[in-house]
C-alpha atoms as a PDB file:
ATOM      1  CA  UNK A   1    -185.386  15.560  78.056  1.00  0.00           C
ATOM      2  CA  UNK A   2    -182.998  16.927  75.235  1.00  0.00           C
ATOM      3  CA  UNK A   3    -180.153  15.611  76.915  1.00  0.00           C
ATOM      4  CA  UNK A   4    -181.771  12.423  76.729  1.00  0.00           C
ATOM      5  CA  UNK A   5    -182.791  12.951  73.244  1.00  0.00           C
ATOM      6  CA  UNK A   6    -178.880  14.196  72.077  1.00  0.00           C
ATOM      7  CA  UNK A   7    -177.744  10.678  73.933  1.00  0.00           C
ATOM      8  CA  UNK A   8    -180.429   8.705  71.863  1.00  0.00           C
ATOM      9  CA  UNK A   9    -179.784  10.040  68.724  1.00  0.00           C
ATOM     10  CA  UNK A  10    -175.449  10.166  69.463  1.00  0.00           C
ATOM     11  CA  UNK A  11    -176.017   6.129  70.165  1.00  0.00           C
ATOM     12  CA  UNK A  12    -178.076   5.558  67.069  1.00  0.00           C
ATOM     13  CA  UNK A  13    -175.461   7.148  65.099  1.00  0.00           C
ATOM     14  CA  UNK A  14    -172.733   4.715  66.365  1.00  0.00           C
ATOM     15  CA  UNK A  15    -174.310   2.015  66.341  1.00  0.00           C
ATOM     16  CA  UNK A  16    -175.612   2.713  62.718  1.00  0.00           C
ATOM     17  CA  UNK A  17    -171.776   3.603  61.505  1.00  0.00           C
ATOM     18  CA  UNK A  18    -170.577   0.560  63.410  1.00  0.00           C
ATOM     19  CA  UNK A  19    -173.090  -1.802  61.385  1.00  0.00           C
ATOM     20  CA  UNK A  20    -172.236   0.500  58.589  1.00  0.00           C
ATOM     21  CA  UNK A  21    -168.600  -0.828  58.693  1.00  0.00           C
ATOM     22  CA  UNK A  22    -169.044  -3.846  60.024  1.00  0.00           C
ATOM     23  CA  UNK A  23    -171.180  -4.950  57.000  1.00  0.00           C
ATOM     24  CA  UNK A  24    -169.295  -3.689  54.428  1.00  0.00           C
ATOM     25  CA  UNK A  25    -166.320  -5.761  52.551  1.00  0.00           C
ATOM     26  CA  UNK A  26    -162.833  -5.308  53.238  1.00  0.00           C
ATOM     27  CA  UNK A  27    -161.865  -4.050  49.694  1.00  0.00           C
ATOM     28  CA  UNK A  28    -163.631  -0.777  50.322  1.00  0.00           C
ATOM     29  CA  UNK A  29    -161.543   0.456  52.752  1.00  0.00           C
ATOM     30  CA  UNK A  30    -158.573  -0.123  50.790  1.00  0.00           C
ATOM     31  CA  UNK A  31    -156.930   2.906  48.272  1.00  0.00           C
ATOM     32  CA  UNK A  32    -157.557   1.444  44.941  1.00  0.00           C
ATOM     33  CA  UNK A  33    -154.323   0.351  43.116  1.00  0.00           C
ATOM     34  CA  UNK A  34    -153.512   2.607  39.926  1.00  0.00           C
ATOM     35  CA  UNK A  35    -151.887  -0.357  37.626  1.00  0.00           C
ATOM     36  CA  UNK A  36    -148.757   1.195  37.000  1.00  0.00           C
ATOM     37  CA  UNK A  37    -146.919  -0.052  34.099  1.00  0.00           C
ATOM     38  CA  UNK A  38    -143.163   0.054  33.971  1.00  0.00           C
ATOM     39  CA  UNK A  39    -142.835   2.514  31.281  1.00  0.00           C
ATOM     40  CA  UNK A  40    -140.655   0.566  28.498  1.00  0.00           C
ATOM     41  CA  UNK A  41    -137.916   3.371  27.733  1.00  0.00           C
ATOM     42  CA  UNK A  42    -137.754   4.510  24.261  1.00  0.00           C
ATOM     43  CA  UNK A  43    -134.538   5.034  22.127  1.00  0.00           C
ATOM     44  CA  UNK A  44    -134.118   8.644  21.382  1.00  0.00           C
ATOM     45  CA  UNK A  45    -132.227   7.564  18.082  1.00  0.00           C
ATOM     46  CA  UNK A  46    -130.837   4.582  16.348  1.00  0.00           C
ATOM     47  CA  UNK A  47    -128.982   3.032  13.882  1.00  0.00           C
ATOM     48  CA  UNK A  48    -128.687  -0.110  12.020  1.00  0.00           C
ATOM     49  CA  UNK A  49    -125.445  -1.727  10.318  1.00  0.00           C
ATOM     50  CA  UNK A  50    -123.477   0.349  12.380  1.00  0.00           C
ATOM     51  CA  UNK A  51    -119.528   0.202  12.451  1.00  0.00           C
ATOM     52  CA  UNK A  52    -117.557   3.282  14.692  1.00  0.00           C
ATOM     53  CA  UNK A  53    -113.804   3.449  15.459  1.00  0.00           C
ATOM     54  CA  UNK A  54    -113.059   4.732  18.669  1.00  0.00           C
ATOM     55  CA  UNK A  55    -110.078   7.303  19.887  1.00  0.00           C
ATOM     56  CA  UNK A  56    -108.417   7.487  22.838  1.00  0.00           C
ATOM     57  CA  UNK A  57    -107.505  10.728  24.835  1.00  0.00           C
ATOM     58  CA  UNK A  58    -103.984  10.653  22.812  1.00  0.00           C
ATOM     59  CA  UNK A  59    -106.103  10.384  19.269  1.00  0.00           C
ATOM     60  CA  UNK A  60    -104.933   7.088  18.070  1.00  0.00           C
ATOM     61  CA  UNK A  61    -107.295   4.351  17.277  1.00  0.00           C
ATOM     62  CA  UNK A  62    -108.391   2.291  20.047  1.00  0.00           C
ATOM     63  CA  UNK A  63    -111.176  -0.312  18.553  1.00  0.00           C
ATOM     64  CA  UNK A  64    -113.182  -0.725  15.950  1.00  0.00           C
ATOM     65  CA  UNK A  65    -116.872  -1.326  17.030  1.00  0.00           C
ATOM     66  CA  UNK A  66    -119.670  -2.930  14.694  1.00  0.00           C
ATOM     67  CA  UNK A  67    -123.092  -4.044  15.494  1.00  0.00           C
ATOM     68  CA  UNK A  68    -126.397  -5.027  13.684  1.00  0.00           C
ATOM     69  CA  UNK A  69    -128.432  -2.252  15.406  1.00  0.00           C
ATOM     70  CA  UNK A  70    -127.501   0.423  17.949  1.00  0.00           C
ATOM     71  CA  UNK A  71    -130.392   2.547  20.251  1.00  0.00           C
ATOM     72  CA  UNK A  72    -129.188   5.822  22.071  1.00  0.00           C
ATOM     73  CA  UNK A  73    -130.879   6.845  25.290  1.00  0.00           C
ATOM     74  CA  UNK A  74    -130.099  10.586  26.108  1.00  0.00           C
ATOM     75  CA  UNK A  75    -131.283  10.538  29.980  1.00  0.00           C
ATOM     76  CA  UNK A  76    -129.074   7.678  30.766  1.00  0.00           C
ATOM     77  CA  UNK A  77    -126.430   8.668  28.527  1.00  0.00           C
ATOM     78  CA  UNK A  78    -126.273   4.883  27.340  1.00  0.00           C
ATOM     79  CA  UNK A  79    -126.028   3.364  23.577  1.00  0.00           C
ATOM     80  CA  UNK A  80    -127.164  -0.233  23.343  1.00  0.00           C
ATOM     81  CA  UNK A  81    -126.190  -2.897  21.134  1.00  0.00           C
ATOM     82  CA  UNK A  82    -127.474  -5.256  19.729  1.00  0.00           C
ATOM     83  CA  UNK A  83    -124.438  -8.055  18.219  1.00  0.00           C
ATOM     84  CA  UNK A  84    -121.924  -5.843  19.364  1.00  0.00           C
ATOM     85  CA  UNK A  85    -118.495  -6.817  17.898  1.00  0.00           C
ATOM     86  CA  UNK A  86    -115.746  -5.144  19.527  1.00  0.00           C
ATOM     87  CA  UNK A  87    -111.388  -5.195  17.536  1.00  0.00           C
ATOM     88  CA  UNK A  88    -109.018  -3.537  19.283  1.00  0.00           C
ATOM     89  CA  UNK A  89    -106.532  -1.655  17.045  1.00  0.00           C
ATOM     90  CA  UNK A  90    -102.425  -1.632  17.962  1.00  0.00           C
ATOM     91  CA  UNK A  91    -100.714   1.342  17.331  1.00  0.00           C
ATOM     92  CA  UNK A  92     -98.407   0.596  16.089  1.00  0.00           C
ATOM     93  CA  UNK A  93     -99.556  -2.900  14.459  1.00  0.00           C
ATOM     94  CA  UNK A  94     -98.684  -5.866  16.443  1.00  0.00           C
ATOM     95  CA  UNK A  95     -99.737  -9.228  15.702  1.00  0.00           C
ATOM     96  CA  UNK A  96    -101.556  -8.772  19.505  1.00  0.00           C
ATOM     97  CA  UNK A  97    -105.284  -8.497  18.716  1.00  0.00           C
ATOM     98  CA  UNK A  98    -108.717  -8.695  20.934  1.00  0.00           C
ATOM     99  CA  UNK A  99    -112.286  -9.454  19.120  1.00  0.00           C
ATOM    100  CA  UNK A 100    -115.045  -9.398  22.001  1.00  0.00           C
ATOM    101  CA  UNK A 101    -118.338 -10.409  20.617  1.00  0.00           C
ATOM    102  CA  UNK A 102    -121.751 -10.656  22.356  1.00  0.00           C
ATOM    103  CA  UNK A 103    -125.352 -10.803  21.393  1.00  0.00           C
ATOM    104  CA  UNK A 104    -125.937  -7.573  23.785  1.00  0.00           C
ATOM    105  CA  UNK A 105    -124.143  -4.660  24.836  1.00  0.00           C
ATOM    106  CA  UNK A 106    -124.083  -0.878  26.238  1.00  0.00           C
ATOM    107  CA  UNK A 107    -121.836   1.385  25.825  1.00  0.00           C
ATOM    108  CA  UNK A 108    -121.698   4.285  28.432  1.00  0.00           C
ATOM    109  CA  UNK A 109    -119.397   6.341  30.223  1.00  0.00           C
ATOM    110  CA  UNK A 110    -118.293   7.781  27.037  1.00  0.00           C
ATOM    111  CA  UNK A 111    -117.438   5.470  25.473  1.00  0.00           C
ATOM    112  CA  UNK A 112    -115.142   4.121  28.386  1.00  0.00           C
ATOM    113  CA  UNK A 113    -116.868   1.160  29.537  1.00  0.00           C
ATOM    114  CA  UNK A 114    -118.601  -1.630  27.563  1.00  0.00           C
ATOM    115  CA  UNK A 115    -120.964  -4.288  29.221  1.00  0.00           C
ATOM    116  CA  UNK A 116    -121.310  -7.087  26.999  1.00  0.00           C
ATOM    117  CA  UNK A 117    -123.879 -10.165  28.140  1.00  0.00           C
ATOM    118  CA  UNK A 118    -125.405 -13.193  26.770  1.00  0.00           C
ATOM    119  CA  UNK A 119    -122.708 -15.592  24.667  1.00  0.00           C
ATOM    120  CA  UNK A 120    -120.106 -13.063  25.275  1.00  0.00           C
ATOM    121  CA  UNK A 121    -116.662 -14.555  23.765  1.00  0.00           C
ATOM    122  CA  UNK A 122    -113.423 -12.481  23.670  1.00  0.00           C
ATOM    123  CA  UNK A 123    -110.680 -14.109  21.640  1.00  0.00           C
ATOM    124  CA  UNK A 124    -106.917 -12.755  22.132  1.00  0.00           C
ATOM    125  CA  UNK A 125    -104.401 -13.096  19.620  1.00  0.00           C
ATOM    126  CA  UNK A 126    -100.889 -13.517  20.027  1.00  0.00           C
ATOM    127  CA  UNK A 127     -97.769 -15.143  19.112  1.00  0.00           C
ATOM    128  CA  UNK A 128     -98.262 -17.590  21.315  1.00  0.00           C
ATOM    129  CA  UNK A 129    -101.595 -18.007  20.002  1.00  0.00           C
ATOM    130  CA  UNK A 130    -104.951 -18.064  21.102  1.00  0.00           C
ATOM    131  CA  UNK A 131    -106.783 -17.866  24.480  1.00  0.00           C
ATOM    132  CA  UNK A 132    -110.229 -17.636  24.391  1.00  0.00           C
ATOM    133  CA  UNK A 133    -112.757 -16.075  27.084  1.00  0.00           C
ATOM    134  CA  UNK A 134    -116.547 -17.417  27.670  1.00  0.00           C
ATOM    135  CA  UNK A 135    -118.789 -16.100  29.812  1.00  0.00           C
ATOM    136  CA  UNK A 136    -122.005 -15.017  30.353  1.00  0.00           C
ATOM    137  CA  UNK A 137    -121.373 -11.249  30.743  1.00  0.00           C
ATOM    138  CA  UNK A 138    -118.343  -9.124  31.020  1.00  0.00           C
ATOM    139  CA  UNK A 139    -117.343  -5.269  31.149  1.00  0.00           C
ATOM    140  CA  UNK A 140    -114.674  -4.254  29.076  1.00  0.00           C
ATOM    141  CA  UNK A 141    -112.779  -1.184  29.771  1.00  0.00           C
ATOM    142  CA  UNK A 142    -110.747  -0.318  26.776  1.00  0.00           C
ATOM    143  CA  UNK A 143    -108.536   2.513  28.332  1.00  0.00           C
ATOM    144  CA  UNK A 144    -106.706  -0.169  30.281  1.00  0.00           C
ATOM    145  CA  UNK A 145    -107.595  -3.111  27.604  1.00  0.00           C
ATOM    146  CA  UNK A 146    -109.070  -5.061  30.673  1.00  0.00           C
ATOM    147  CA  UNK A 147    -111.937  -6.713  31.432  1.00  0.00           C
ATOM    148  CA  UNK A 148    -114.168  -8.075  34.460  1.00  0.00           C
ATOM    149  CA  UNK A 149    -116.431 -10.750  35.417  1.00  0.00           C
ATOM    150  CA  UNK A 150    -118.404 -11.176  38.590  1.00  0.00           C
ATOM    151  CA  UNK A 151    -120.314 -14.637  37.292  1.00  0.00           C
ATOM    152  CA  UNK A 152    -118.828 -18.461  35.488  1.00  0.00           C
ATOM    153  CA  UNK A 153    -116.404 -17.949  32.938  1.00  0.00           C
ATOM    154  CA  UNK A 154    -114.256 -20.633  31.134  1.00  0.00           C
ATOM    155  CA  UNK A 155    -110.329 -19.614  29.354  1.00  0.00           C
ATOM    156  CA  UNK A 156    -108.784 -21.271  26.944  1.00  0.00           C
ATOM    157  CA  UNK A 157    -105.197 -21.136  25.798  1.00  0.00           C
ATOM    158  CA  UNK A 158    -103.144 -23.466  23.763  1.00  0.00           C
ATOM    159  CA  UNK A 159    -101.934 -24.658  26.765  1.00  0.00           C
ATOM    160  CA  UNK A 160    -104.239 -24.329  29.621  1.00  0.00           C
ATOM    161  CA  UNK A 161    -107.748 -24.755  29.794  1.00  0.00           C
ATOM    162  CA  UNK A 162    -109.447 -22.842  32.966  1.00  0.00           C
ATOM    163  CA  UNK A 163    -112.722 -22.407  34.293  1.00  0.00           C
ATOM    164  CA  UNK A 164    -114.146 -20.162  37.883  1.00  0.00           C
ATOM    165  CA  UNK A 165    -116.337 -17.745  38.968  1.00  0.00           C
ATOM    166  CA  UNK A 166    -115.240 -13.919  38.458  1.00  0.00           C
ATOM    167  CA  UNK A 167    -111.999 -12.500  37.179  1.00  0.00           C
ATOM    168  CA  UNK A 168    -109.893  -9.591  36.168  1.00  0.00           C
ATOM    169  CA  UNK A 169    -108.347  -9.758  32.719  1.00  0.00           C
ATOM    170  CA  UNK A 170    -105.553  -7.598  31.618  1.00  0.00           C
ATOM    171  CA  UNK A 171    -105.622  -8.646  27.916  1.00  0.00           C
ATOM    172  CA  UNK A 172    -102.544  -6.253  27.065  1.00  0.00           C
ATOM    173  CA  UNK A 173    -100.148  -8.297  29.674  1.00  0.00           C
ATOM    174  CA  UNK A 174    -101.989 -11.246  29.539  1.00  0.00           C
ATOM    175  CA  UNK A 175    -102.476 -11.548  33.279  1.00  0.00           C
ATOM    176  CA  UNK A 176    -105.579 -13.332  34.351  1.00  0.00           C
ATOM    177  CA  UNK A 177    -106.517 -13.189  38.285  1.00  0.00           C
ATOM    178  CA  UNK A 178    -109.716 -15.686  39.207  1.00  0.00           C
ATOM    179  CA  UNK A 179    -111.374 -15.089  42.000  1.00  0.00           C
ATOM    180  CA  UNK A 180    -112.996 -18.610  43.204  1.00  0.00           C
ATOM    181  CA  UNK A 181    -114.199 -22.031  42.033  1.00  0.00           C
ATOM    182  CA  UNK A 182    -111.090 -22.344  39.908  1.00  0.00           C
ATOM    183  CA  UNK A 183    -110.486 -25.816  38.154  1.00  0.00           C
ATOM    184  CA  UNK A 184    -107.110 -25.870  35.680  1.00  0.00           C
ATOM    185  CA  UNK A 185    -106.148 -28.698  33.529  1.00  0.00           C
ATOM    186  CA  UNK A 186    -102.550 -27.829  31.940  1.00  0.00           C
ATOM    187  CA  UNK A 187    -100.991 -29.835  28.374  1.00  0.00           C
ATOM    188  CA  UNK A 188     -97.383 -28.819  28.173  1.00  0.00           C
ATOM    189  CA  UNK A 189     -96.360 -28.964  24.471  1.00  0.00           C
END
């Protein structure tokens, strides 16, 4: 008699938890969802109007960098730019000369690496004249005065108008290597 009253009460309690779960909606047995919001990092200092030559290991100058408004992030070890405006300095003074402009930027590495996106358009200067480099983004490394590009780009030269996807620029020798899509229209003088 108790061991029929256990099994009677045991199969009540099933079938109760099995109604139990059957009636109940779907969203209840989920884990709620905390709404976690990207945390929008905040600049540990900035400046505005900002203009800052840079050395190299040797101490000459190496460029002269200006920009409306510049934010430094200590865990990331990043400054970013806003306008950046990048002139390379020749020591001694050549009539060679790089201006790399952009309407964003970040410095990091030191000081050793510059990624410059949106409008970014790097002029070169030479006897020769002018070439002139569009593109969409680009990292400048001014230890090696060289630059690359992984996305559309278009170069200009009094001579030669280019256009591709990716390239390495070596502003100092003037050597230009594309990588694909290249199309080349060439005006001898």
């Amino acid at each position: 008699m108790i061991r029929q009253a256990l099994l009677i009460s045991a199969l009540i309690f099933f079938v109760g938890g099995f109604l139990l779960i059957w009636d109940s909606p779907p969203e209840s047995f989920m884990r709620k969802q905390t709404g976690q919001v990207e945390e929008v990092p905040v600049a540990d200092s900035y400046m505005t109007d900002v203009s800052s030559l840079k050395f190299s290991s040797s101490g000459s100058q190496q460029f002269l960098l200006t920009s409306t408004r510049a934010e430094f992030f200590n865990k990331k070890s990043e400054l970013t730019l806003k306008q950046p405006n990048i002139v390379t300095i020749e020591e001694p003074a050549k009539s060679d000369q790089l201006s790399i402009k952009a309407k964003h930027g970040t410095l990091s590495n030191n000081g050793n690496k510059v990624f410059l996106q949106d409008d970014v358009v790097a002029i070169s200067t030479a006897d020769e004249g002018q070439t002139i480099l569009t593109s969409d983004d680009m990292t400048y490394l001014p230890n090696s005065n060289s630059a690359t590009n992984k996305g559309p780009f278009k170069l200009k030269s009094p001579q030669v108008k280019l256009s591709g996807s990716g390239l390495n620029a070596n502003f100092t020798n003037e050597v230009f290597i594309i990588k694909s899509q290249v199309r080349a229209i060439h005006e001898p003088i």
